[in-house]
C-alpha atoms as a PDB file:
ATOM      1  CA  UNK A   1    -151.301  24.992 -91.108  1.00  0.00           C
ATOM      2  CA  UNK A   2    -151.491  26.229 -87.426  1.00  0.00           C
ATOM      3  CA  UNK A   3    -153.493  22.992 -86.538  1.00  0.00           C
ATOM      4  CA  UNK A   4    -151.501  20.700 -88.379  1.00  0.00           C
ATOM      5  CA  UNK A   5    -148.511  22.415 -86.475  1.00  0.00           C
ATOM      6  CA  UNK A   6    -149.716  21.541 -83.296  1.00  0.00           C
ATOM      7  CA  UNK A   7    -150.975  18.441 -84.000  1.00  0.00           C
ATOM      8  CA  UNK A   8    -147.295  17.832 -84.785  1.00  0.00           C
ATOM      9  CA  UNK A   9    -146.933  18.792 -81.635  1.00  0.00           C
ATOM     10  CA  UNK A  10    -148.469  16.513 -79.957  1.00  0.00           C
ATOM     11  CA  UNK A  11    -147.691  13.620 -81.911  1.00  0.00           C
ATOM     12  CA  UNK A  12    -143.770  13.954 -81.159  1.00  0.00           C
ATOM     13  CA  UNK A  13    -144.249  14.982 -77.081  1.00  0.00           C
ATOM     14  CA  UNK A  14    -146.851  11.571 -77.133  1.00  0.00           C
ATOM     15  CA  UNK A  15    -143.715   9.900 -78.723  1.00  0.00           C
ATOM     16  CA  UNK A  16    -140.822  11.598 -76.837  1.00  0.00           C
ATOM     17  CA  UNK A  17    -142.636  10.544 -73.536  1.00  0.00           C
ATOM     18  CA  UNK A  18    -143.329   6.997 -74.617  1.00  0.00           C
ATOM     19  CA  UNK A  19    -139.478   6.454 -75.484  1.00  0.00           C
ATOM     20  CA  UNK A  20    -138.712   8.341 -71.639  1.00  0.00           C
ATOM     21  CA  UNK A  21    -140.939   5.868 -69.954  1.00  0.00           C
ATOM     22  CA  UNK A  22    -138.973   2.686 -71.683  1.00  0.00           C
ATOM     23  CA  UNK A  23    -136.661   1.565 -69.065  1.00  0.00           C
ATOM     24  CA  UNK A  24    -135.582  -1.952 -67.783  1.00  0.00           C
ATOM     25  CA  UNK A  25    -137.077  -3.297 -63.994  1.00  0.00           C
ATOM     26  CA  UNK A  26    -135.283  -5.749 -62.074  1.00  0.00           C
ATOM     27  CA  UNK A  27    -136.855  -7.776 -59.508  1.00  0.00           C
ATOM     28  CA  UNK A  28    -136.647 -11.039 -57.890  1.00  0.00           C
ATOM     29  CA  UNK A  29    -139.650 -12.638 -55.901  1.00  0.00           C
ATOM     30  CA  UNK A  30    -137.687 -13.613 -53.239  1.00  0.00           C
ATOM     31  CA  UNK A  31    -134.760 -11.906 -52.328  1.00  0.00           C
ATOM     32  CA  UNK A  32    -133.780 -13.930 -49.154  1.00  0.00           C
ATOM     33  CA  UNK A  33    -133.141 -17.179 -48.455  1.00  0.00           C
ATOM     34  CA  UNK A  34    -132.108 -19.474 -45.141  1.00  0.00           C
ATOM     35  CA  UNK A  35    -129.676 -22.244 -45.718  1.00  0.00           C
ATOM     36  CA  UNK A  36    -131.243 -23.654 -42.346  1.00  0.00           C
ATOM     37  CA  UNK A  37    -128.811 -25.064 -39.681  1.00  0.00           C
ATOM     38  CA  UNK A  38    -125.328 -26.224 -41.520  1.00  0.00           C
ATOM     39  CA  UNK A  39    -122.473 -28.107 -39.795  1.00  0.00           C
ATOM     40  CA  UNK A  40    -119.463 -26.253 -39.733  1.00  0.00           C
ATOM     41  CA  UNK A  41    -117.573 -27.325 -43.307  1.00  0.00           C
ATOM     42  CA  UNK A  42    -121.191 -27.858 -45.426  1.00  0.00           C
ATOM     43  CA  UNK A  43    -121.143 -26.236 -48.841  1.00  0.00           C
ATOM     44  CA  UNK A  44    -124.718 -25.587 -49.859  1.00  0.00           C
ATOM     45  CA  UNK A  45    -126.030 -23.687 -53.109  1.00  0.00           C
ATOM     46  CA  UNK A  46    -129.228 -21.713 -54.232  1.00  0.00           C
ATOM     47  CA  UNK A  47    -130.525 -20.144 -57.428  1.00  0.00           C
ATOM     48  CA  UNK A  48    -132.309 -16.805 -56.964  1.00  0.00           C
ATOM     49  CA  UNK A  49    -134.183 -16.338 -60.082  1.00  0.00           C
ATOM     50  CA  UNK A  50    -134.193 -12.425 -61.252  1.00  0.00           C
ATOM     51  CA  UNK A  51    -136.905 -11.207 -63.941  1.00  0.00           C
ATOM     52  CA  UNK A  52    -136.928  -7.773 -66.270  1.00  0.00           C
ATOM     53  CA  UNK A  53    -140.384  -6.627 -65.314  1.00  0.00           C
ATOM     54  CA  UNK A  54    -139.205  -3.155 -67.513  1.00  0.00           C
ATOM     55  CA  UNK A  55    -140.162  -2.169 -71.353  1.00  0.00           C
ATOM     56  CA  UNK A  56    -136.666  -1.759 -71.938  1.00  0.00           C
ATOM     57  CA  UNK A  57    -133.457  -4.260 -72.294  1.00  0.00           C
ATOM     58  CA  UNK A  58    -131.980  -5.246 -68.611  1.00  0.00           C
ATOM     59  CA  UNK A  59    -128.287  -5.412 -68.923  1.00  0.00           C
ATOM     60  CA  UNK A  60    -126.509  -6.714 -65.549  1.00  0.00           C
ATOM     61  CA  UNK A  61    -123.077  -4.984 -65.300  1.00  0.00           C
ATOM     62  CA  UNK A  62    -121.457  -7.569 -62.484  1.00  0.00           C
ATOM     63  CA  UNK A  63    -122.512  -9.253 -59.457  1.00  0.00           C
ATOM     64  CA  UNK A  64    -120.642  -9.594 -56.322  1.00  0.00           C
ATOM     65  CA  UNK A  65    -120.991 -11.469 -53.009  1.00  0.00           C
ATOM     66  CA  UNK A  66    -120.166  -9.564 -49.180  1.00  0.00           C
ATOM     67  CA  UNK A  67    -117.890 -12.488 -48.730  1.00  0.00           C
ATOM     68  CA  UNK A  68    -114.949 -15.112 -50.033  1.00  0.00           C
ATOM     69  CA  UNK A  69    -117.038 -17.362 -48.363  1.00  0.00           C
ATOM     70  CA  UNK A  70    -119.849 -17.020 -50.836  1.00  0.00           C
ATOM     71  CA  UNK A  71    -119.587 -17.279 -54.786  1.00  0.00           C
ATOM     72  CA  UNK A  72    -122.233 -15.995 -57.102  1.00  0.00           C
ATOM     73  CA  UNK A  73    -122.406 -16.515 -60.968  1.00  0.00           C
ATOM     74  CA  UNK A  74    -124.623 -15.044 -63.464  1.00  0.00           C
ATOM     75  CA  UNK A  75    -126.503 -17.062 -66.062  1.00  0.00           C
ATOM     76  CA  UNK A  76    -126.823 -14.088 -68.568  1.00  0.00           C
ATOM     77  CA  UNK A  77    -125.944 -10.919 -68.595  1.00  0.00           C
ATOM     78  CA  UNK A  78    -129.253  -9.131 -70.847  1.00  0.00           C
ATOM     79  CA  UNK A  79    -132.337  -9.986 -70.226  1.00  0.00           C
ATOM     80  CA  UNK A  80    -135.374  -8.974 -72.917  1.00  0.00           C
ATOM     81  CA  UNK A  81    -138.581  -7.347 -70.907  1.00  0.00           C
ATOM     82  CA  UNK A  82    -140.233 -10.237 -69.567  1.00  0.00           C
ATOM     83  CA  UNK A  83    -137.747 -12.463 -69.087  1.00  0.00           C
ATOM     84  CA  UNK A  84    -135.509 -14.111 -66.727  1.00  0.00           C
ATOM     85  CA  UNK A  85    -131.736 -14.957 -65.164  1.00  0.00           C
ATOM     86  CA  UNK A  86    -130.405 -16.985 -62.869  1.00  0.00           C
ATOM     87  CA  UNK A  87    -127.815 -16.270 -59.993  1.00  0.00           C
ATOM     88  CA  UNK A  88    -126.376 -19.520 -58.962  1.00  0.00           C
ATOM     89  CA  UNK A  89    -124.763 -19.108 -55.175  1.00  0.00           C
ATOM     90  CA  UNK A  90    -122.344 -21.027 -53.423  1.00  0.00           C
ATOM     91  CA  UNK A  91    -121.973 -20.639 -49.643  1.00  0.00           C
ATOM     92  CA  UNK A  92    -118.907 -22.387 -47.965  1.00  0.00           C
ATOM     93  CA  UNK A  93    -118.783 -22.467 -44.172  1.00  0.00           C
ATOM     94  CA  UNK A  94    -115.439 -23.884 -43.498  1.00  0.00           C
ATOM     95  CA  UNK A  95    -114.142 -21.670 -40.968  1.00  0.00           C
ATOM     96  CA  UNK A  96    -117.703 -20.395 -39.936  1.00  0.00           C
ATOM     97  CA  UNK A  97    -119.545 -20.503 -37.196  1.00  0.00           C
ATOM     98  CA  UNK A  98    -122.734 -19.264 -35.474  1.00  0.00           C
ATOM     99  CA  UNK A  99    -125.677 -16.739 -37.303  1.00  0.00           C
ATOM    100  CA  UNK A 100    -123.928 -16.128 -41.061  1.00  0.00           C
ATOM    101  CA  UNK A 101    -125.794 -13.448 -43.230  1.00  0.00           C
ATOM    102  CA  UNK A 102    -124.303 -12.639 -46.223  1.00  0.00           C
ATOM    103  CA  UNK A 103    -125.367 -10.466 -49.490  1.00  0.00           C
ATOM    104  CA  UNK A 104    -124.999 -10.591 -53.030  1.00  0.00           C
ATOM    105  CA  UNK A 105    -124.811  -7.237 -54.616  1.00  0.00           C
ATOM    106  CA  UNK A 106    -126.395  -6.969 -58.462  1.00  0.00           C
ATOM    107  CA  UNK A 107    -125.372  -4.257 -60.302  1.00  0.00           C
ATOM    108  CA  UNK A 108    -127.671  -3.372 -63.564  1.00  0.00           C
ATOM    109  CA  UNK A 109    -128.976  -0.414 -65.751  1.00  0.00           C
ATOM    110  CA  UNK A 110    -132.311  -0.252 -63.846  1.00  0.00           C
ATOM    111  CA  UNK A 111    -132.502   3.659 -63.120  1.00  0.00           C
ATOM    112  CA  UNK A 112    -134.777   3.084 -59.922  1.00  0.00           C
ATOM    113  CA  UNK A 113    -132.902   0.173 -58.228  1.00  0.00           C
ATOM    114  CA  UNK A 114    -129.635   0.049 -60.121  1.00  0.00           C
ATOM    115  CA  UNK A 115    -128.138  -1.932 -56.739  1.00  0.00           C
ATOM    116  CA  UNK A 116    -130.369  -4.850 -55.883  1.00  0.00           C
ATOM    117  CA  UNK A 117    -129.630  -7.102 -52.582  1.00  0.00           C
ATOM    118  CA  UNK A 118    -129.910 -10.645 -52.576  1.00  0.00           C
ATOM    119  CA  UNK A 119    -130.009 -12.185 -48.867  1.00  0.00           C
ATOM    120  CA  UNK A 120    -128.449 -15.325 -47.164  1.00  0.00           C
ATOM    121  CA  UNK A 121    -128.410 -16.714 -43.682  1.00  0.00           C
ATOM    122  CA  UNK A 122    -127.390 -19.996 -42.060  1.00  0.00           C
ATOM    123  CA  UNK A 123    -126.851 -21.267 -38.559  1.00  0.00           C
ATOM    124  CA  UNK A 124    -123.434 -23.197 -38.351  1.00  0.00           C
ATOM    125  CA  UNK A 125    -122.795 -25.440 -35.788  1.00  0.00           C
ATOM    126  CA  UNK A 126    -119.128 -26.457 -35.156  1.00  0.00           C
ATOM    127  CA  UNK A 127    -118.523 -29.896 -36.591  1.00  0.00           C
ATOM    128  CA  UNK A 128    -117.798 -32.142 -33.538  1.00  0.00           C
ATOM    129  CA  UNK A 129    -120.424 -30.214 -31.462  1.00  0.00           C
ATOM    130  CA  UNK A 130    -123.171 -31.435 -29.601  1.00  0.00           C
ATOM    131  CA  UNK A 131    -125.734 -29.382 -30.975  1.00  0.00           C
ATOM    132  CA  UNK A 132    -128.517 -30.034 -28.378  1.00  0.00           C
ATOM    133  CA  UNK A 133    -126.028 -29.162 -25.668  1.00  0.00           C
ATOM    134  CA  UNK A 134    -125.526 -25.687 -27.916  1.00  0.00           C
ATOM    135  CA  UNK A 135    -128.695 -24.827 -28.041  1.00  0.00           C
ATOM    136  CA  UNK A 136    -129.275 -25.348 -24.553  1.00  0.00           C
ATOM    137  CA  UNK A 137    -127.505 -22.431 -23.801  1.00  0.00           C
ATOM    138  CA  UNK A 138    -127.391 -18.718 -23.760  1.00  0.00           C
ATOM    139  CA  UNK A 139    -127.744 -16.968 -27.244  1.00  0.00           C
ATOM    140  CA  UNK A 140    -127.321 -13.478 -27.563  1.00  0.00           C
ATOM    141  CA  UNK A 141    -129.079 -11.654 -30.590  1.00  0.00           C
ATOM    142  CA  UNK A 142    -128.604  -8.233 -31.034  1.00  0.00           C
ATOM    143  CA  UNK A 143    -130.826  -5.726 -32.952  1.00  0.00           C
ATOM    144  CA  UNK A 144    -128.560  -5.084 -35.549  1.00  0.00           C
ATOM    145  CA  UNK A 145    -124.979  -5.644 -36.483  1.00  0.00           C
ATOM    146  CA  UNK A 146    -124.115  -2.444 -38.585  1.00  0.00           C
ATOM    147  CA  UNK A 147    -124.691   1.572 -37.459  1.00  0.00           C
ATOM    148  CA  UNK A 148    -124.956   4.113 -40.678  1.00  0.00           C
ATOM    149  CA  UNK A 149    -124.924   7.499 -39.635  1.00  0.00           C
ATOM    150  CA  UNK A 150    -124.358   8.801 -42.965  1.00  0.00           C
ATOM    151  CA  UNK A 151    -122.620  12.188 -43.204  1.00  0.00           C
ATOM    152  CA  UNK A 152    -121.807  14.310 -39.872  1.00  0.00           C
ATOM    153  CA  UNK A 153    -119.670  17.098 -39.500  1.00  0.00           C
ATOM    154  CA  UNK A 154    -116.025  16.409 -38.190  1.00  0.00           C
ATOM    155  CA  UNK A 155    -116.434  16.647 -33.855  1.00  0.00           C
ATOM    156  CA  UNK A 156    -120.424  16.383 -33.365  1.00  0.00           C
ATOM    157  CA  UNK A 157    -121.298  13.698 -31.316  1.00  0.00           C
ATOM    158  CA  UNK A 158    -123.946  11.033 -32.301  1.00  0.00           C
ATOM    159  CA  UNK A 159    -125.652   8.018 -29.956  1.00  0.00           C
ATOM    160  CA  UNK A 160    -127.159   5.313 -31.031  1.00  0.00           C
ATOM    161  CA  UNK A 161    -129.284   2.791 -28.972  1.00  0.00           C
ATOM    162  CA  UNK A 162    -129.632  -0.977 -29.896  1.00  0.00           C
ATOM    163  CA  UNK A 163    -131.776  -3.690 -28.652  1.00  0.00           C
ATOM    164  CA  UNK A 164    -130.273  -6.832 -27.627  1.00  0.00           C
ATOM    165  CA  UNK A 165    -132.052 -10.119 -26.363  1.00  0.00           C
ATOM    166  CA  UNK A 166    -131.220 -13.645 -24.701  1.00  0.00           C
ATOM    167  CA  UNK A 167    -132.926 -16.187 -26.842  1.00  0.00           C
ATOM    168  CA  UNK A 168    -131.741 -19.232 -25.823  1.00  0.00           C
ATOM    169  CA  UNK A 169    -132.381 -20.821 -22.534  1.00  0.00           C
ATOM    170  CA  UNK A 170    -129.605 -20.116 -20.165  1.00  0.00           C
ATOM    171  CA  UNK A 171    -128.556 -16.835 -18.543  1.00  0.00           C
ATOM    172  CA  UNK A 172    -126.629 -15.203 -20.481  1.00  0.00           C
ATOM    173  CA  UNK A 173    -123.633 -13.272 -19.114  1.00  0.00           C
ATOM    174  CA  UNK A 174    -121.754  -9.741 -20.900  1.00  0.00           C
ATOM    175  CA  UNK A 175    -117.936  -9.978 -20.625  1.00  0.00           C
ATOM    176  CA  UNK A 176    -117.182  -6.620 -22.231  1.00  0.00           C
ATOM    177  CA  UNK A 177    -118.148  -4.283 -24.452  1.00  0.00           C
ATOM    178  CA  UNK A 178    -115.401  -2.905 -25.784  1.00  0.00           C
ATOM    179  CA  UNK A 179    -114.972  -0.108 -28.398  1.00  0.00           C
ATOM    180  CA  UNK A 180    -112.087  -0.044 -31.058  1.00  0.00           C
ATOM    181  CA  UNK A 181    -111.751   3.724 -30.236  1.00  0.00           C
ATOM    182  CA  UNK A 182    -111.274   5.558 -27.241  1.00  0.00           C
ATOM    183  CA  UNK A 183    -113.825   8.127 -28.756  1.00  0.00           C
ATOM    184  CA  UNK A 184    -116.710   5.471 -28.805  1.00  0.00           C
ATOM    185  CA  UNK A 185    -118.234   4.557 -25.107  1.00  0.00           C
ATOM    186  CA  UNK A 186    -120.611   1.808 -24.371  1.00  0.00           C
ATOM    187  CA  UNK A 187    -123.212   1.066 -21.869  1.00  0.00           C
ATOM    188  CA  UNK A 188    -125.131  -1.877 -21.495  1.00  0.00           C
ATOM    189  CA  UNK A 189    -127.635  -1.833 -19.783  1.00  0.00           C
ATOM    190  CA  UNK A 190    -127.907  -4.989 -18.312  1.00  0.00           C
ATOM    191  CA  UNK A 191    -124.682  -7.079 -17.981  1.00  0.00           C
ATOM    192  CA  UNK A 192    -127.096 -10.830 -16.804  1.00  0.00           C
ATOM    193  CA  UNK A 193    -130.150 -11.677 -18.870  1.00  0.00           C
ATOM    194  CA  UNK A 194    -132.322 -14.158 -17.872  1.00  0.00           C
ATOM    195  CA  UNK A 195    -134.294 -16.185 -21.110  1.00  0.00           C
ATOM    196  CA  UNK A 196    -136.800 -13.902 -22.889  1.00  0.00           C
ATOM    197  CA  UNK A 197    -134.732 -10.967 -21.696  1.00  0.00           C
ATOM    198  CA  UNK A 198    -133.921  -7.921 -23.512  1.00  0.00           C
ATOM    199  CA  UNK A 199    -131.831  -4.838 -22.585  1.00  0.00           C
ATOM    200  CA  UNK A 200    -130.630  -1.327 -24.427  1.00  0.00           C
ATOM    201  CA  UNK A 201    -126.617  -1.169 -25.472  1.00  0.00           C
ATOM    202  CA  UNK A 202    -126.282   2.566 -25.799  1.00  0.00           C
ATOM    203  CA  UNK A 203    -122.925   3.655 -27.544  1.00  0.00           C
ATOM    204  CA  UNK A 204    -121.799   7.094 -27.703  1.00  0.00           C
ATOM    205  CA  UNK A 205    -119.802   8.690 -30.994  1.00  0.00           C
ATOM    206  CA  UNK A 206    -117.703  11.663 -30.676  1.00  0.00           C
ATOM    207  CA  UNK A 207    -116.091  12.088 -34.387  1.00  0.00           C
ATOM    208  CA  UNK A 208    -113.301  14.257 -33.656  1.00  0.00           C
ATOM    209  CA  UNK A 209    -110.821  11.676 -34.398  1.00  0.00           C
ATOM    210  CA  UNK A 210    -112.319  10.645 -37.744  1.00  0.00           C
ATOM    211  CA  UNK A 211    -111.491  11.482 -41.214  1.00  0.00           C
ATOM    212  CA  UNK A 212    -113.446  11.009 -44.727  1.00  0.00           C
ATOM    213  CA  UNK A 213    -115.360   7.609 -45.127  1.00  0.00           C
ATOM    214  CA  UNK A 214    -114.379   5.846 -42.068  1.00  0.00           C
ATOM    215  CA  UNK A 215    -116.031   2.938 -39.595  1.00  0.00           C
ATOM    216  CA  UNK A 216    -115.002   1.607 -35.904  1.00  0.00           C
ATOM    217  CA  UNK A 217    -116.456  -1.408 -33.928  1.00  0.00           C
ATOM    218  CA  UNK A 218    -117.429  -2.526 -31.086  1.00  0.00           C
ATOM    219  CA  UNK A 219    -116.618  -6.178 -29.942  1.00  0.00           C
ATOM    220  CA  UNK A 220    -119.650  -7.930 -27.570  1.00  0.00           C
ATOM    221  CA  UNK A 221    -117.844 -10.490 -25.740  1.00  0.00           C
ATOM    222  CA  UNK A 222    -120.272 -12.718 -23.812  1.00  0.00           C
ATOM    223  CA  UNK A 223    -121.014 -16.582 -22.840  1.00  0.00           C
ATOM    224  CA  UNK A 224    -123.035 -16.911 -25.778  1.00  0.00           C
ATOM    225  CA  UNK A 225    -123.034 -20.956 -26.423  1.00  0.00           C
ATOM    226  CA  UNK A 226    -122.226 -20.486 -30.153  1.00  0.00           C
ATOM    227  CA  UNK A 227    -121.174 -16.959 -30.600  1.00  0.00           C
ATOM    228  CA  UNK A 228    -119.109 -15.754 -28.165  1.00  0.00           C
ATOM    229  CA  UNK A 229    -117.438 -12.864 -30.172  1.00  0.00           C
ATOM    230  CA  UNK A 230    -119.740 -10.129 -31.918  1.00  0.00           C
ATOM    231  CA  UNK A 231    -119.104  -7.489 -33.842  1.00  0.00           C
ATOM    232  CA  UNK A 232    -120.692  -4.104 -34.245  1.00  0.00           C
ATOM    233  CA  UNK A 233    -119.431  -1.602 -37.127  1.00  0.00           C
ATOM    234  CA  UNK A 234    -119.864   1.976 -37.137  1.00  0.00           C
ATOM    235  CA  UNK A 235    -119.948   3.537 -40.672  1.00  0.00           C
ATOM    236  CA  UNK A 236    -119.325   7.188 -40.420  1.00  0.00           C
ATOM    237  CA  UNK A 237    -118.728  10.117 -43.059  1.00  0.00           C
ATOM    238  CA  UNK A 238    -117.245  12.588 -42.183  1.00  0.00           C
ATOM    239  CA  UNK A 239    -118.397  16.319 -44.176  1.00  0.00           C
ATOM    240  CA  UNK A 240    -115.677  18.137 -45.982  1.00  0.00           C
ATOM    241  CA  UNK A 241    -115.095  21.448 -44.923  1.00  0.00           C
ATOM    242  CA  UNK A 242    -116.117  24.449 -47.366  1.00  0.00           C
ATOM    243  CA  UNK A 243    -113.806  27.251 -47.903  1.00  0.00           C
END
């Protein structure tokens, strides 16, 4: 009786962790994809193909794109282990111009990635441009266009270095740097970069003036042939206290 008790046992842990380990995978091959060089008005479209690599049913609660510009719909919704979806996009760039990157956000039941990121990117020339005369000129790529610092107590102070480069083939000139609060500073460390150039933009955070989930920006202003305007956001989070 003993034996046949443990035997039991075993039988039902074998079984309990069999059922634990069912659970639904999503994944995608290819989770970016370049549009290429667009004239300013194109609407383009791509299919990203997403799989259930899981044991267990894949359910897709919603999908939603970074932008207005961008439109992403959902062949199906569950998806059997082994099988597949499709996420049509739709990228419009009326009104855009220069380096666009933009995300599509899949929500699903997958317990390890239950937020998957699809990637887009296109180069969009104005429409009337002359292109060759664009890309004769200064381009200014920076390192990164977004700063997390995740959660820092309320007054601590917090820098953050990025690279920044002039790949095109003119000098390239900084205008200002200019941050959207007087508690962020910013140094660049170069102001004139020759082609193949790169310098350090070092901006300084003091949080004192922030509250709860909050974000600033700094605005690169420079003779960049195509992009004369960037952006930088700061995404900080501010603890709460504990009384």
């Amino acid at each position: 009786m003993k034996k046949l008790f443990v035997v039991l046992i075993i039988i039902a842990s074998v079984l309990y962790a069999q059922e634990k380990a069912k659970a639904p995978k999503i994944y995608s091959s290819n989770r970016f994809y370049n549009f290429g060089e667009l004239r300013e008005g194109q609407v383009v479209h791509h299919t990203f193909v997403v799989k259930n690599k899981g044991t267990d049913t894949l359910k897709i609660y919603k999908v939603r794109s970074s932008c207005g510009c961008t439109v992403a719909k959902l062949k199906k919704q569950t998806i059997a282990p082994g099988d597949s979806t499709f996420i049509d996009v739709t990228f419009n760039s009326k009104n855009r111009q220069g380096l666009q990157k933009k995300y599509v956000y899949v929500f699903s039941n997958d317990p390890v990635l239950p937020k998957l990121e699809l990637h887009l990117q296109a180069l969009v020339y104005p429409k009337n441009a002359n292109v060759k005369l664009l890309k004769e000129g200064p381009r200014l790529k920076l390192q990164t266009h977004q700063i997390q610092f995740g959660k820092v107590k309320k007054g601590e102070k917090k820098t953050v270095r990025i690279k920044y480069a002039n790949v095109g083939k003119k000098t390239l000139k900084i205008i200002s740097a200019l941050p959207s609060s007087k508690n962020i500073k910013v140094f660049p460390s170069r102001y004139q970069l020759e082609p193949g150039k790169t310098g350090i933009l070092e901006i300084d955070v003091d949080t004192s003036d922030m509250q709860g989930i909050t974000s600033r920006t700094v605005v690169i202003k420079t003779n960049d042939s195509l992009e004369p305007v960037q952006i930088i956001t700061i995404f900080v989070e501010i603890k709460k206290d504990k009384k």
